[in-house]
Protein backbone atom coordinates (compact mmCIF):
# COMPACT_ATOMS: atom_id res chain seq x y z
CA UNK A 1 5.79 3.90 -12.41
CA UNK A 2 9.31 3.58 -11.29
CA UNK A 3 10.57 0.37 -9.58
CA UNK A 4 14.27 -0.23 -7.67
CA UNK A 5 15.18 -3.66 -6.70
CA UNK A 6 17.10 -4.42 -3.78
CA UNK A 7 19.88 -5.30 -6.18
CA UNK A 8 20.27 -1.85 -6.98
CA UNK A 9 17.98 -2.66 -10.05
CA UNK A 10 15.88 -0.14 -11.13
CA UNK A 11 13.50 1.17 -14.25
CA UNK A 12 10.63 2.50 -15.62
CA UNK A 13 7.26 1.17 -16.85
CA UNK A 14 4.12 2.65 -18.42
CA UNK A 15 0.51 1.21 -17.89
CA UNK A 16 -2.25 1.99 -19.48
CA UNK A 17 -6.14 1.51 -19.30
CA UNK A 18 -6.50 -2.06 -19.49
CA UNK A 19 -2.56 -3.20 -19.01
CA UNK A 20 -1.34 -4.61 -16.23
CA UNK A 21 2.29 -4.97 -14.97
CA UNK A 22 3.53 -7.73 -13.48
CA UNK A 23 6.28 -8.13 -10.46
CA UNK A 24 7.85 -11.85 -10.00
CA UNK A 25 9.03 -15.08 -10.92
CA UNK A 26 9.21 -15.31 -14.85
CA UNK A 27 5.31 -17.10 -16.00
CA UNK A 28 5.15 -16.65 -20.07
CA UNK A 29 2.59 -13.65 -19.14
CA UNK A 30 3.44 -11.13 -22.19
CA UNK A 31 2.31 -8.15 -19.66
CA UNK A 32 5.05 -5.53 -19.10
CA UNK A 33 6.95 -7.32 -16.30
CA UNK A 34 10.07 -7.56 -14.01
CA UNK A 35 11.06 -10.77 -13.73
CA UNK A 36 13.58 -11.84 -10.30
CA UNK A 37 15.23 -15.77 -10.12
CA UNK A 38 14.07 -16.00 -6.41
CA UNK A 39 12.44 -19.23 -5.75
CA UNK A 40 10.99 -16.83 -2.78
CA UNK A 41 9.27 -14.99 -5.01
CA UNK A 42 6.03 -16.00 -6.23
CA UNK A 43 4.81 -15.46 -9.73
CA UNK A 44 3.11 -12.48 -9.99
CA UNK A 45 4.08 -11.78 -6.47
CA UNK A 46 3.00 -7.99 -7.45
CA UNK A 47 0.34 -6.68 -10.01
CA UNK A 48 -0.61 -3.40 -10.74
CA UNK A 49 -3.44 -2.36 -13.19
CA UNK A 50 -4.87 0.64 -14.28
CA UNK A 51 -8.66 1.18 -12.13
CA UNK A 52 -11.22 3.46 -11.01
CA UNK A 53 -10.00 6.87 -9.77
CA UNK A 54 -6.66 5.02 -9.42
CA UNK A 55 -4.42 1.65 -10.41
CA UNK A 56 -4.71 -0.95 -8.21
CA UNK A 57 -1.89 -3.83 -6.72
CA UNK A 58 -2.61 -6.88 -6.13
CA UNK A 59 -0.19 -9.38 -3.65
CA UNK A 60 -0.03 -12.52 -5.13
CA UNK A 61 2.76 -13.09 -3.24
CA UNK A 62 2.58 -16.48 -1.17
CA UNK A 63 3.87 -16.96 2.23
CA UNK A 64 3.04 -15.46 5.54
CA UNK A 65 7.10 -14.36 5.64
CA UNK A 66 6.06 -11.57 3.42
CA UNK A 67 4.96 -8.07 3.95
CA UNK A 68 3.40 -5.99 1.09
CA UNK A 69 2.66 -2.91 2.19
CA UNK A 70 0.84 0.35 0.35
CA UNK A 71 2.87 3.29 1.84
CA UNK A 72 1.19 6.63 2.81
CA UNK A 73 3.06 10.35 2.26
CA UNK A 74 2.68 10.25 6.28
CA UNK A 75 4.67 7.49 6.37
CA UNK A 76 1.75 5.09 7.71
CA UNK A 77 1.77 1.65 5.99
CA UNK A 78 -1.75 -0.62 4.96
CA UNK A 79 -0.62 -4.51 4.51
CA UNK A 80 -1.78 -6.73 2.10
CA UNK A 81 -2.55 -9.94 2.91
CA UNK A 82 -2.04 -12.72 0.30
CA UNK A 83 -4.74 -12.75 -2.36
CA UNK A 84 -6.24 -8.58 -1.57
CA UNK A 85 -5.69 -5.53 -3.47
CA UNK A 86 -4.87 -1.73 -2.57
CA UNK A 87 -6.13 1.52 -4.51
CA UNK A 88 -3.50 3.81 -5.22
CA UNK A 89 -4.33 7.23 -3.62
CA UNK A 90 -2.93 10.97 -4.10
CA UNK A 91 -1.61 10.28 -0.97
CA UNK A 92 -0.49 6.06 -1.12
CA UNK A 93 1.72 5.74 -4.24
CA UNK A 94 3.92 3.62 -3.06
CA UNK A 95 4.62 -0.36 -2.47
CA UNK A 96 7.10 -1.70 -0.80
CA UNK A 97 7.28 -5.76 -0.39
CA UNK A 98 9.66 -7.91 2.08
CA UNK A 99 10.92 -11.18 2.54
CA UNK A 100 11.35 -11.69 6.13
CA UNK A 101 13.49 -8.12 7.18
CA UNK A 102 15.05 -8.15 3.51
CA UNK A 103 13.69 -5.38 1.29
CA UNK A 104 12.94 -7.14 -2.29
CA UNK A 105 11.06 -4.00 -4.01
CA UNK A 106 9.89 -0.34 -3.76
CA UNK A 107 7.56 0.93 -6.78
CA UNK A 108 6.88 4.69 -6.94
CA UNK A 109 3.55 5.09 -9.09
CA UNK A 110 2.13 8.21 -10.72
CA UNK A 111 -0.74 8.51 -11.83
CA UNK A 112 -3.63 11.31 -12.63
CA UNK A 113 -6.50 11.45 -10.63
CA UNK A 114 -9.94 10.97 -12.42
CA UNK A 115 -13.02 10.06 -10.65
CA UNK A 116 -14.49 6.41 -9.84
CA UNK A 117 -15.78 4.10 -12.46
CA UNK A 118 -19.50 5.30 -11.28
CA UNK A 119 -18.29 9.23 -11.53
CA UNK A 120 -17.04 9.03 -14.89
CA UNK A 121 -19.86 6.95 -16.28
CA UNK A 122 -22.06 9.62 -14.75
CA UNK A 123 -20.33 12.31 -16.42
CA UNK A 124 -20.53 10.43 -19.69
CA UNK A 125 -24.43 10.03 -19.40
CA UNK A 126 -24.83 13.71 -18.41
CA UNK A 127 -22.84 14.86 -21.29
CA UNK A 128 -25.01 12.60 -23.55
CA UNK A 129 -28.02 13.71 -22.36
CA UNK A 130 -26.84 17.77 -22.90
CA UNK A 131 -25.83 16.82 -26.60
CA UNK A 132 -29.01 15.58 -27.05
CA UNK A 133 -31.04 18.47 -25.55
CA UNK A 134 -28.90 20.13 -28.03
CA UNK A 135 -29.84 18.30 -31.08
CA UNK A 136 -33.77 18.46 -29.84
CA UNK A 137 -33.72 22.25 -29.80
């Protein structure tokens, strides 16, 4: 994922199955993270995590000044309320949050698609089952 601050800010972050990155105030949280001093900005005001056929962010930001939205390649936006999540899609991989009209954060994620949770653990069992046909026979 790639992430520019309004600042002019900007970097790169890797998560994994299982991670989770973290956007906000500074908490102690020993996640990969990008902390801002903005009393505006909530702790873990953004989280992303790895997920089903695609990560996941999560608006923990507070205050019903601020838009979080999950940006299409269309340019069509889905807001987050406070406290809901958005799937990443091949065609959604971007987040953009505001405070008021002030841009605080765009983050660009890539990610490879896979199938659901369900999917995969359906592919699992059928390969299971075909390695033990094999053994039977």
């Amino acid at each position: 994922m790639k992430y520019q601050l309004a600042s002019g800010a900007s970097g790169e972050d890797v998560v994994v199955t299982g991670d989770k990155w973290v956007f906000g105030r500074p908490d102690g949280d020993e996640s990969p993270h990008v902390s801002v001093d903005d009393r505006r900005v909530s702790r873990g005001a953004l989280v992303i995590r790895d997920s089903g056929p695609g990560p996941v962010v999560f608006r923990g930001q507070r205050g019903e000044a601020a838009r979080v939205g999950l940006v299409s390649t269309d340019g069509s936006t889905a807001w987050l309320t406070e406290g809901t999540a958005g799937h990443f899609t091949a065609t959604a991989r971007r987040v953009e949050m505001y405070l008021g009209d002030e841009h605080v954060v765009t983050i660009e994620v890539d990610f490879a698609e896979r199938g659901s949770v369900v999917e995969r653990q359906q592919q699992l069992d059928e390969v299971s089952a075909s390695q033990a046909e094999s053994q039977e026979a």
